[in-house]
Protein backbone atom coordinates (compact mmCIF):
# COMPACT_ATOMS: atom_id res chain seq x y z
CA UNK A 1 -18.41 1.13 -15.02
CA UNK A 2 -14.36 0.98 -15.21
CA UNK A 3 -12.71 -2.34 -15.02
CA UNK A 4 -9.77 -2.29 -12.82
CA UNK A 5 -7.41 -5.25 -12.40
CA UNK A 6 -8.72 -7.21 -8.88
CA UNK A 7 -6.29 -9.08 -6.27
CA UNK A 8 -6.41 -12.12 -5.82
CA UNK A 9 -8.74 -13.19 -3.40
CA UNK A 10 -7.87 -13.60 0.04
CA UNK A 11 -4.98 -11.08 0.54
CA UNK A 12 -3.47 -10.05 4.04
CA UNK A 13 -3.97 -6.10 4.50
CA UNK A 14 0.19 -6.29 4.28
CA UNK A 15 -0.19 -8.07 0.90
CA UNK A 16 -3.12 -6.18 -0.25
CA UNK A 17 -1.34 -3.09 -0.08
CA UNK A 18 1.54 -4.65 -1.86
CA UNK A 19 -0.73 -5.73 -4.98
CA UNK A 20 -2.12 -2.04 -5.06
CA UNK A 21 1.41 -0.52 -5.10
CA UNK A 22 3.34 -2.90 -7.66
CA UNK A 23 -0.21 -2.56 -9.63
CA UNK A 24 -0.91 0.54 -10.32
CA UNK A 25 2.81 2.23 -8.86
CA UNK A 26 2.65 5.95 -9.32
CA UNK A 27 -0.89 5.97 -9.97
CA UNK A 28 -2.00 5.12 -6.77
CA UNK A 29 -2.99 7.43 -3.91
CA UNK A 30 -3.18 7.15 -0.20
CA UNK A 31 -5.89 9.14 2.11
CA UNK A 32 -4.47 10.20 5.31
CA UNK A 33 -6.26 11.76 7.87
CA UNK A 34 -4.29 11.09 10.41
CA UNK A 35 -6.19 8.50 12.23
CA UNK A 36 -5.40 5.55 13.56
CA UNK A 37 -6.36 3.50 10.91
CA UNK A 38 -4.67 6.18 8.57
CA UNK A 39 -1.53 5.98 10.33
CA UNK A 40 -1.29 2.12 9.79
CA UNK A 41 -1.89 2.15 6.31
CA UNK A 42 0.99 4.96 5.98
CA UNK A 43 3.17 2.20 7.74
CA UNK A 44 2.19 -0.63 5.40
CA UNK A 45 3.02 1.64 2.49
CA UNK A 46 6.13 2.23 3.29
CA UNK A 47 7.38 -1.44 3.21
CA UNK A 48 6.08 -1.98 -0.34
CA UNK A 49 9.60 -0.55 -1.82
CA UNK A 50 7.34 1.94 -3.67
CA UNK A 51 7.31 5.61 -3.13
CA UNK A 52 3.77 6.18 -2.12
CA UNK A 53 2.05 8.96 -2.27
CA UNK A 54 0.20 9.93 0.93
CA UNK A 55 -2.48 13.02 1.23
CA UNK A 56 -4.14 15.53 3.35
CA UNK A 57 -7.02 16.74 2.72
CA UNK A 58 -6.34 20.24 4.85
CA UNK A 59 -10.40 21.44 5.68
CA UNK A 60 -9.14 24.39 6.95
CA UNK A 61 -10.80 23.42 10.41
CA UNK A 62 -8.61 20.38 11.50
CA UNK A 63 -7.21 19.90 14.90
CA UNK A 64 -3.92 21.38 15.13
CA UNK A 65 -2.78 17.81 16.57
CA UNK A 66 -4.03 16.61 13.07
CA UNK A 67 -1.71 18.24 11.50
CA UNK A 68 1.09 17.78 13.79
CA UNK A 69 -0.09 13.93 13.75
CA UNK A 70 0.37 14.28 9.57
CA UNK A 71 4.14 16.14 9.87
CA UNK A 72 5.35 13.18 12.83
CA UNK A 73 3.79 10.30 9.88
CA UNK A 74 6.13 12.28 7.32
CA UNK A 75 9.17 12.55 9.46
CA UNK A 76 8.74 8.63 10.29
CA UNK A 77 8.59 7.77 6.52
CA UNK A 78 10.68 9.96 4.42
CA UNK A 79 10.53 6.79 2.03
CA UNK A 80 6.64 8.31 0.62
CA UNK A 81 5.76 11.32 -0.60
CA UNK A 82 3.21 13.91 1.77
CA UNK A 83 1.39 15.86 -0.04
CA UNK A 84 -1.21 18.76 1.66
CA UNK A 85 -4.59 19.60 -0.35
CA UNK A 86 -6.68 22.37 0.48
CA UNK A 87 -9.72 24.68 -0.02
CA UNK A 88 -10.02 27.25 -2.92
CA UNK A 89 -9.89 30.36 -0.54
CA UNK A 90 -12.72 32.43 -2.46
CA UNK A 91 -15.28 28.99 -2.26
CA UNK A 92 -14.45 29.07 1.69
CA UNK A 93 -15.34 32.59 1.76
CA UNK A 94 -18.47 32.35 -0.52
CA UNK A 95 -19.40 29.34 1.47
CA UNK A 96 -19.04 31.11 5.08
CA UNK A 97 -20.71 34.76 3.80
CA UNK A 98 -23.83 32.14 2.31
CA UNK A 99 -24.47 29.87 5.41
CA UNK A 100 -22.11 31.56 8.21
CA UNK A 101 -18.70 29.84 10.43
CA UNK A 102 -21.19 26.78 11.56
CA UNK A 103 -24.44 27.03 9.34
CA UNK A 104 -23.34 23.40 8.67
CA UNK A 105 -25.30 22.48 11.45
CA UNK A 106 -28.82 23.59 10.16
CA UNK A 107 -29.14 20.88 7.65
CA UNK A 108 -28.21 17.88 5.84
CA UNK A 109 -28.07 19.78 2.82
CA UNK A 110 -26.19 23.06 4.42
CA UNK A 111 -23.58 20.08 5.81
CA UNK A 112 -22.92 18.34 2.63
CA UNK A 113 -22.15 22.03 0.88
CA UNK A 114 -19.47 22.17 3.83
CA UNK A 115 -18.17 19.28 2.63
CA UNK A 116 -18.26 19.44 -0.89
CA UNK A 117 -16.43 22.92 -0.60
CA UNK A 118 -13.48 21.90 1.87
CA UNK A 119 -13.72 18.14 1.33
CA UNK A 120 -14.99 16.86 -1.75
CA UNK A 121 -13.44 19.51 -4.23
CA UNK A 122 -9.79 19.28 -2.90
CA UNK A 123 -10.40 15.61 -3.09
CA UNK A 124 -10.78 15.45 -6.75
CA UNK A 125 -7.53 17.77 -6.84
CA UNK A 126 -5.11 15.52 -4.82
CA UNK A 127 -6.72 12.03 -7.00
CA UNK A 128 -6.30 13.92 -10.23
CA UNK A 129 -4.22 11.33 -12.30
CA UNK A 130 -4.86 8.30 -9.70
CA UNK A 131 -6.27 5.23 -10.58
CA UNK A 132 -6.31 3.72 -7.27
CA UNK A 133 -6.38 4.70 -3.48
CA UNK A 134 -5.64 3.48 -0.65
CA UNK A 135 -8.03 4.00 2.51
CA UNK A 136 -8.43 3.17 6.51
CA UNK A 137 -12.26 2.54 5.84
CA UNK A 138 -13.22 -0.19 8.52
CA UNK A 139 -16.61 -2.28 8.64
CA UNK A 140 -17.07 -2.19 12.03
CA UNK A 141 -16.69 2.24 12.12
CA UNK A 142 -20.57 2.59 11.04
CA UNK A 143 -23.53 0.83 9.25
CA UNK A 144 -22.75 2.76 6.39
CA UNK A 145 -19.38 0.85 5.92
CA UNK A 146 -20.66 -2.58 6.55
CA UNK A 147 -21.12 -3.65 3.40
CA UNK A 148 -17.89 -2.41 1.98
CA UNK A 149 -15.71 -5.03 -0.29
CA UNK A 150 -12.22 -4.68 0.21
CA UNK A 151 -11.96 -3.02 -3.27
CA UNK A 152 -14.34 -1.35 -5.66
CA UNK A 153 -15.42 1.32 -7.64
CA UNK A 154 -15.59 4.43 -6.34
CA UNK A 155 -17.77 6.10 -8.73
CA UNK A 156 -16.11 8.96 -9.46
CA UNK A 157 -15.45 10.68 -12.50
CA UNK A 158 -13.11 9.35 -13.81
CA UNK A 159 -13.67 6.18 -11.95
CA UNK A 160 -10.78 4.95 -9.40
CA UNK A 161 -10.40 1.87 -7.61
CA UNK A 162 -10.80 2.25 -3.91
CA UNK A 163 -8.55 -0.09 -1.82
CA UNK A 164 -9.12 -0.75 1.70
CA UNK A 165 -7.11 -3.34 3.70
CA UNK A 166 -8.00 -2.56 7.04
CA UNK A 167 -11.77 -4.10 6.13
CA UNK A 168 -11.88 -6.42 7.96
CA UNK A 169 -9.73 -5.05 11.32
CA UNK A 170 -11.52 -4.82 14.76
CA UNK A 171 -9.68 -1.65 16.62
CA UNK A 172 -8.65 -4.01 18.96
CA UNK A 173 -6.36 -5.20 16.44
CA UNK A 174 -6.01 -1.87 14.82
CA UNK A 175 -4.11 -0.86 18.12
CA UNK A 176 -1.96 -3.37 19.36
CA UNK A 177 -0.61 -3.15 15.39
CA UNK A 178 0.13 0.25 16.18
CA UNK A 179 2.09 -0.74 19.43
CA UNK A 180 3.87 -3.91 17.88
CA UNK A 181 5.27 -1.43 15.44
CA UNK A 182 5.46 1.81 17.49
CA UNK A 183 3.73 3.90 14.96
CA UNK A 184 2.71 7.29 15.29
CA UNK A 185 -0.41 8.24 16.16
CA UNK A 186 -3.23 10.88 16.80
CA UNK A 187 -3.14 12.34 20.47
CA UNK A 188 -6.89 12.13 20.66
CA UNK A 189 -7.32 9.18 20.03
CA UNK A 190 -6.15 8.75 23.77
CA UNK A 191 -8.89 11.81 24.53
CA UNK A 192 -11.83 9.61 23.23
CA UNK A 193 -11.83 10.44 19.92
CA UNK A 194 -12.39 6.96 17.97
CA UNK A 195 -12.80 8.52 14.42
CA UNK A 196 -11.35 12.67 14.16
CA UNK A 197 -12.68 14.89 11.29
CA UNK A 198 -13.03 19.03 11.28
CA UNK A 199 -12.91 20.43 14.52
CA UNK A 200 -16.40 21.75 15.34
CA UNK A 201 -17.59 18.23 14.03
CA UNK A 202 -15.72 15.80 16.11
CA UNK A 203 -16.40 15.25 19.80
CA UNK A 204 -14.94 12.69 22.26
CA UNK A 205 -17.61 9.73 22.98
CA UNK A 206 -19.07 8.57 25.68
CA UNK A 207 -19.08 4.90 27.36
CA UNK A 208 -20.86 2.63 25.71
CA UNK A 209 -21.53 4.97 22.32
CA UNK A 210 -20.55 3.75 18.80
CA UNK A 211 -17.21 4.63 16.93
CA UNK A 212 -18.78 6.94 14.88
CA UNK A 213 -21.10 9.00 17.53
CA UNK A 214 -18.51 11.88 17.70
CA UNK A 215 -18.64 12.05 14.22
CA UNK A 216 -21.38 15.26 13.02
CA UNK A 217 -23.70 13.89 16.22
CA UNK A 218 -26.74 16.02 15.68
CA UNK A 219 -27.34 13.75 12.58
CA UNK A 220 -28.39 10.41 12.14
CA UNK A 221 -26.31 7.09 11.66
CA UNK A 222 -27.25 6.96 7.87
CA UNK A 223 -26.22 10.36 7.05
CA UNK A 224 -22.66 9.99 8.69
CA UNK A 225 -20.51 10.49 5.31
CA UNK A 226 -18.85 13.51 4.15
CA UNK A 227 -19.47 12.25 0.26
CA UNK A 228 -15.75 10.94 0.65
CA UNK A 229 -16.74 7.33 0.33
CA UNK A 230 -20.14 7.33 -1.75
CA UNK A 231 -20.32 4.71 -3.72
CA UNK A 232 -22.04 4.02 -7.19
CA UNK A 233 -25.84 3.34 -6.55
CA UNK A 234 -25.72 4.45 -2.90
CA UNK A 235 -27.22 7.46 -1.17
């Protein structure tokens, strides 16, 4: 396993996000997907007097208001750098003639290819040459993020450090951030849409339903990761 330098302990998500960017500088990456949590981080990038650099990860099945979400974050903060990362056109079209437009939704297996094609493999382009990022992952979103420290590993190859200073963040706090500091933010959110991925796996939740129950809903709780945040030793 890679040793990366560590904060020191206790760190505001304001300060935490300072440490990352006078640490690693140009080596570090943000993850924007235009959620609310997303669009926070994007804000507390932009005060570190570094010129972050902030991607998409464009699925090719996003919400158009992601996108216009992503181009409003840009406009607000010409002091980072947006960056767009998609698909390799002939794996989408090997991936659709092999499984069909929403064979995703047969299996586990069928949903992580989906993934892995539009997700996963565009990741590893837009981190190439990163040794850190920067993302909105909260405990409270699922069980699968409860146990998350503020940074580790993320057992990739190579091996970056994942940073996440919203950790610890209810959404109650999340939000009136948001309106303290008028930042932009996703239009569906307001819909309710607590957590937005690919279109034809996000739905608006009902009263009462966990953040994350939009989120791929014929699956189980467990399985409710795209591969984005695996981490070393878990399934």
């Amino acid at each position: 396993m890679t040793t990366f330098p560590q904060p020191p302990p206790g760190l505001e998500a304001q300060a935490l996000v300072q440490w990352a960017a006078d640490t690693f500088r140009e080596d570090l990456a943000l993850a924007c997907s235009a959620g609310v949590e997303d669009s926070v981080l994007v804000h507390l990038a932009a005060q570190t007097g570094h010129r972050v650099r902030v991607f998409m990860l464009d699925t090719g099945r996003l919400h158009p208001e992601t996108h216009e979400t992503f181009d409003r974050l840009r406009l607000s903060y010409p002091q980072l750098r947006f960056e767009v990362y998609s698909p390799e056109a002939d794996e989408v079209e090997a991936l659709v003639a092999g499984q069909g437009l929403f064979g995703f939704r047969d299996s586990l297996v069928a949903r992580h290819t989906c993934c892995e094609v539009r997700k996963l493999a565009p990741l590893r382009r837009a981190l190439a040459g990163s040794r850190a990022w920067l993302t909105g992952l909260r405990r409270e979103q699922s069980p699968t993020r409860a146990d998350l420290l503020a940074t580790e590993p993320d057992g990739g190859s190579p091996e970056r450090l994942k940073v996440a200073p919203l950790l610890d963040w209810d959404l109650a706090r999340t939000w009136a951030f948001v309106s303290k500091h008028h930042i932009p933010t996703h239009p569906l959110h307001q819909a309710g849409f607590p957590s937005i991925g690919c279109a034809p796996c996000t739905r608006a939740i009902e009263p009462g339903e966990d953040l994350r129950a939009g989120r791929w809903w014929w699956e189980r709780p467990e399985h409710k990761e795209c591969g984005l945040h695996n981490r070393p030793g878990k399934a």
